[in-house]
Protein backbone atom coordinates (compact mmCIF):
# COMPACT_ATOMS: atom_id res chain seq x y z
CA UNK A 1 59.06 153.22 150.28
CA UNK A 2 57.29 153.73 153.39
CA UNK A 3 54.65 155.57 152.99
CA UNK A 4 50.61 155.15 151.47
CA UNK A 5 49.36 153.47 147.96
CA UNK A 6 48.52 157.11 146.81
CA UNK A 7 52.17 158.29 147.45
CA UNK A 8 53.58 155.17 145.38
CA UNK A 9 51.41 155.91 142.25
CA UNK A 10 51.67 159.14 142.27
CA UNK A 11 55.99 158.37 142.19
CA UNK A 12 54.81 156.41 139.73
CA UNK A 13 53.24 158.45 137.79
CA UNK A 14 56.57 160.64 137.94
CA UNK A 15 58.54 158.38 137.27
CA UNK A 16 56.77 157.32 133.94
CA UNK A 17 56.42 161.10 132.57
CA UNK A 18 60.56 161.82 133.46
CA UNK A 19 61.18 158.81 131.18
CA UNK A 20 58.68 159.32 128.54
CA UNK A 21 59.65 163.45 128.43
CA UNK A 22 63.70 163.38 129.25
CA UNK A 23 64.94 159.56 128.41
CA UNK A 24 61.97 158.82 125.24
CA UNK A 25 60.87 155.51 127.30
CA UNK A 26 57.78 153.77 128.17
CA UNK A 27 57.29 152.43 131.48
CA UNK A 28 56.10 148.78 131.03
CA UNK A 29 52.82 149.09 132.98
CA UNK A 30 52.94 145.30 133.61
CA UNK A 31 56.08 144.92 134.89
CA UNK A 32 56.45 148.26 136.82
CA UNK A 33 53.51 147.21 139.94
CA UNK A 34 53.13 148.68 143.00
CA UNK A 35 53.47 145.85 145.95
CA UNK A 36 52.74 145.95 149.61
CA UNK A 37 55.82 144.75 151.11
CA UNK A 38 54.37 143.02 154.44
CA UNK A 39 51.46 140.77 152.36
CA UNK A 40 53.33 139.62 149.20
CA UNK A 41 56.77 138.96 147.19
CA UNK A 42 58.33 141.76 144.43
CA UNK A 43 59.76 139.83 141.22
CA UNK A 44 62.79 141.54 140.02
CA UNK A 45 65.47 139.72 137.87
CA UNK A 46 64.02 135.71 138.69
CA UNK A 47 64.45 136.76 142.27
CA UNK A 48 61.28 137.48 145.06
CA UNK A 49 61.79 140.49 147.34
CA UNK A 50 60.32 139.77 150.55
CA UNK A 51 59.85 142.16 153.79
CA UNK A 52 60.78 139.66 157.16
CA UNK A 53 58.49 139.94 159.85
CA UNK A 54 59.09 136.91 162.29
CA UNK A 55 58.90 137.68 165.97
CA UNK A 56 60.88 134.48 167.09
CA UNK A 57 64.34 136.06 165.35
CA UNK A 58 66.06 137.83 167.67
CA UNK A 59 69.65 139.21 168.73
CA UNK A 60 71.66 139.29 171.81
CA UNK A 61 70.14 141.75 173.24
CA UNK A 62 66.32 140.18 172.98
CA UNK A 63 65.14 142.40 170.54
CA UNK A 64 63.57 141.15 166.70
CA UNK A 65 66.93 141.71 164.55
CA UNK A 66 65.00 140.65 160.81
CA UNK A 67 61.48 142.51 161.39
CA UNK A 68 61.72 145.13 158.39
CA UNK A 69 64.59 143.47 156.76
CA UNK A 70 64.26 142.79 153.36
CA UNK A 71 65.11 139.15 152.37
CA UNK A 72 65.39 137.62 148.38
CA UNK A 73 63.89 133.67 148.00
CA UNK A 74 64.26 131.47 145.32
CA UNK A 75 60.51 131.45 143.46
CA UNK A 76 59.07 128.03 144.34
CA UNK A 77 57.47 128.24 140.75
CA UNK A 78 61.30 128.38 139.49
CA UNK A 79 62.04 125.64 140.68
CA UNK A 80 59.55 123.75 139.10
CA UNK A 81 59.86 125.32 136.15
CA UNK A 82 63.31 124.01 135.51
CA UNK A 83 62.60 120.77 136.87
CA UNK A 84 60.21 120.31 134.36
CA UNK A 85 63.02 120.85 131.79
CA UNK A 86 64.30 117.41 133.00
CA UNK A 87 61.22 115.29 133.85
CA UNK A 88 58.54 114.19 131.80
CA UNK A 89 55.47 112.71 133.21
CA UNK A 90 56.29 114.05 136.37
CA UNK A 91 59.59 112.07 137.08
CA UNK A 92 62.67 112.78 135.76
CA UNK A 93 63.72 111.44 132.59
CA UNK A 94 66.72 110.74 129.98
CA UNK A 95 67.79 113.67 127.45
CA UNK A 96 68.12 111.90 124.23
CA UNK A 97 70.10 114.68 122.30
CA UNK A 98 73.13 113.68 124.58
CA UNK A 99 73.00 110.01 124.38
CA UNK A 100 75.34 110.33 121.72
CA UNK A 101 77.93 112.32 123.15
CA UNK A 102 80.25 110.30 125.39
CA UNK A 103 80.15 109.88 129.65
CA UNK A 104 82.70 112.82 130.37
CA UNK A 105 80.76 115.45 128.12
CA UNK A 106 77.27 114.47 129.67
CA UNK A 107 78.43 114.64 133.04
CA UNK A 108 79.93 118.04 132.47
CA UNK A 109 77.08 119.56 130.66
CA UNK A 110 74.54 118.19 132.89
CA UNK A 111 77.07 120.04 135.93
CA UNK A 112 77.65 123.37 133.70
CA UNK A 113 73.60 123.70 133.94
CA UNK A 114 73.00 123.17 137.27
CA UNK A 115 76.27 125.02 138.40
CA UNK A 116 75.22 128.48 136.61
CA UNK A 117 71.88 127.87 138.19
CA UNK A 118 72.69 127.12 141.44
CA UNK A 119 75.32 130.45 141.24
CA UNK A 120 72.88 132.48 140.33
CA UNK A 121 70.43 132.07 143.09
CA UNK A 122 73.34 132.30 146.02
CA UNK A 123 72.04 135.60 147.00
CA UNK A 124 68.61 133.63 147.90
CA UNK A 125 67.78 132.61 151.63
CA UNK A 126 66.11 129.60 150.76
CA UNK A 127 68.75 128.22 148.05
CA UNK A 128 68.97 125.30 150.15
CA UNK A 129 65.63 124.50 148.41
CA UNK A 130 67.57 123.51 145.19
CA UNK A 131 68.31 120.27 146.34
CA UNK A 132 65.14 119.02 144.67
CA UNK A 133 66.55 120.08 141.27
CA UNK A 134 69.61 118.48 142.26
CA UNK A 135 67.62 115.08 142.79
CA UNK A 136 65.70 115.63 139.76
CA UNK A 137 68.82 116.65 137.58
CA UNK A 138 70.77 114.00 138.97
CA UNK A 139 68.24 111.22 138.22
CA UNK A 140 67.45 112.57 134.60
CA UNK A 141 71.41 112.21 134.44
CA UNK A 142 71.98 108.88 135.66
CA UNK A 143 69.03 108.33 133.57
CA UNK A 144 70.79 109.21 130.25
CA UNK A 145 73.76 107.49 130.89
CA UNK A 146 72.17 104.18 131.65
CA UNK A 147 70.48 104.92 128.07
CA UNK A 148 73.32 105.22 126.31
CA UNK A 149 74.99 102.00 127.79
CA UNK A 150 71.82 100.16 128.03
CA UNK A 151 72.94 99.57 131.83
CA UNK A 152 70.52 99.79 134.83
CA UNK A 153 70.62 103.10 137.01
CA UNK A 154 72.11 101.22 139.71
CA UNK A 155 75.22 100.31 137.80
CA UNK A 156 75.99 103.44 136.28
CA UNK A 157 75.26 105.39 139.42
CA UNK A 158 78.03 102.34 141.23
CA UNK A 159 79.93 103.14 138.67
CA UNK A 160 80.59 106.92 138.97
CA UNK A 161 79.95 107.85 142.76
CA UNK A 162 82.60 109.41 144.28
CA UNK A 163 83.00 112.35 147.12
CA UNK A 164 84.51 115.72 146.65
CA UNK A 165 85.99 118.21 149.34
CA UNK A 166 84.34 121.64 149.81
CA UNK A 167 84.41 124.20 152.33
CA UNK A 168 81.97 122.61 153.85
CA UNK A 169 83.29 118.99 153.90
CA UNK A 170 82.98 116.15 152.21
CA UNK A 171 79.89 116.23 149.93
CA UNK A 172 79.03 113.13 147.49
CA UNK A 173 78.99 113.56 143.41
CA UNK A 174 79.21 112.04 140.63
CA UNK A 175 82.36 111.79 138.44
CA UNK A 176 84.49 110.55 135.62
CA UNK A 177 87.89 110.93 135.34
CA UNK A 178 89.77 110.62 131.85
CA UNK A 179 93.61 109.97 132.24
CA UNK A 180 96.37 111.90 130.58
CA UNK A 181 99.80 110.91 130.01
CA UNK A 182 102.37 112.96 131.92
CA UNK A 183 99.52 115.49 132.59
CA UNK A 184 96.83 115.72 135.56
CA UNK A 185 93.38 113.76 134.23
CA UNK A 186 90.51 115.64 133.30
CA UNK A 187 87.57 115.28 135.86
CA UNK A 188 84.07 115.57 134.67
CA UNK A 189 81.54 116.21 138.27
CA UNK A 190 77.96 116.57 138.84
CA UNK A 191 77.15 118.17 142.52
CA UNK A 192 79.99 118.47 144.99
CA UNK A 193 78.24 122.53 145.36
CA UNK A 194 77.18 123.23 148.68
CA UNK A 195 73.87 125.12 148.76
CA UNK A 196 74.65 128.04 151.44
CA UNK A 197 73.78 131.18 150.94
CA UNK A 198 76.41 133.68 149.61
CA UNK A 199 75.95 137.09 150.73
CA UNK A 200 78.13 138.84 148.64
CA UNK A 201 77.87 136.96 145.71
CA UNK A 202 77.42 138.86 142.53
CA UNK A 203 74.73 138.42 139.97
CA UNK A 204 75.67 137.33 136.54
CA UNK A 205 73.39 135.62 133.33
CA UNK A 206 72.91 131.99 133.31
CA UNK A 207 74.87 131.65 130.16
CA UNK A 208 74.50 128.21 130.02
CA UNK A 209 70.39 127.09 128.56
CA UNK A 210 68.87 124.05 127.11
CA UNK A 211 67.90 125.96 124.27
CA UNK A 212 71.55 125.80 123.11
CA UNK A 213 72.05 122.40 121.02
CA UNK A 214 75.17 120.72 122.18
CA UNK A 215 78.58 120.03 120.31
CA UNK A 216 78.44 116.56 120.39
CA UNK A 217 81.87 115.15 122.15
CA UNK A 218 83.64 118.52 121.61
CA UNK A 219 84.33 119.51 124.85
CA UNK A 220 86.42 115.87 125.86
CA UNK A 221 88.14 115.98 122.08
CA UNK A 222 89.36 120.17 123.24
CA UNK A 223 90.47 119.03 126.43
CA UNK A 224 92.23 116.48 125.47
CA UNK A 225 93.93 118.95 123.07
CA UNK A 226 95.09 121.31 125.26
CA UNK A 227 92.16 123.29 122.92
């Protein structure tokens, strides 16, 4: 809103008696705050609401075209956050609950997490800053799959470079293809997702967590099985 601090708490204050009277709801007094747009971000659904102000943005007719506009960024504490999930000591590191599973279901788990993460955040004007968890993600991933074939990094990462066409261009990844007879081979890929901002993208939940133990091998042996 535009208006004073009083004028926001005292909506507030509405707003918190209408759902306590009518709906039988408590406002959450932590999570409903009152933020000045111009001097900090709004959290709302992993996201931070920000009000533009830059001076050096302007349109074809010389006049500031984002001052006012309200922009949504990518936490830098996110980030982190879910680097951490793949680092340990502060460098990224092998998952040892996959190095049983075979190349083709790493590979495509590893690109399943960072896909629904990545897809979630497209709204966000700074999503290119999720090439660090790229880095990290594909490190801890090379990483794993050098543990499970007691190879060096360099080999397996020789091993299973390739490039992948986007809208975009030509964007490097990494990828294992499984054969099929009389039947187009399965491709497992990490990266090939180019980190531009999607303005009409829609907002769905990141179904896909570490929290969720893995079926060991089940996703190649289904595939394979028309399953």
């Amino acid at each position: 809103m535009a208006g004073s601090r009083e004028e926001a708490e005292e909506i507030k204050q509405k707003l918190k008696l209408f759902l306590r009277d009518h709906l039988k709801l408590e406002l959450s007094q932590e999570k409903t705050l009152i933020t000045h747009a111009s001097t900090q971000p709004a959290h709302f659904l992993g996201y931070e609401l920000v009000v533009q102000y830059r001076d050096d943005k302007r349109d074809h007719t010389d006049r500031r075209c984002i001052n006012g506009h309200v922009g949504l960024r990518v936490p830098a504490k996110v980030i982190e956050h879910k680097c951490a999930l793949y680092m340990r000591q502060g460098k990224p590191h092998h998952r040892k609950e996959l190095v049983s599973d075979d190349d083709f279901s790493i590979i495509a788990r590893y690109q399943a997490e960072y896909r629904g993460f990545v897809q979630y955040y497209q709204l966000a004007q700074n999503v290119s800053w999720l090439w660090k968890l790229h880095w990290v993600m594909r490190a801890s991933l090379l990483k794993t799959l050098a543990h499970t074939h007691k190879r060096s990094v360099t080999k397996i990462a020789r091993k299973y470079r390739a490039t992948v066409e986007t809208e975009h261009g030509l964007m490097k990844c990494l990828e294992d293809i499984v054969p099929r007879e009389g039947k187009k081979p399965l491709v497992a890929r990490f990266g090939g997702i180019p980190l531009r901002r999607q303005s009409h993208a829609i907002l769905t939940d990141m179904l896909v967590t570490l929290k969720r133990k893995p079926a060991r091998n089940e996703l190649l042996k289904r595939l394979l099985a028309n399953r």
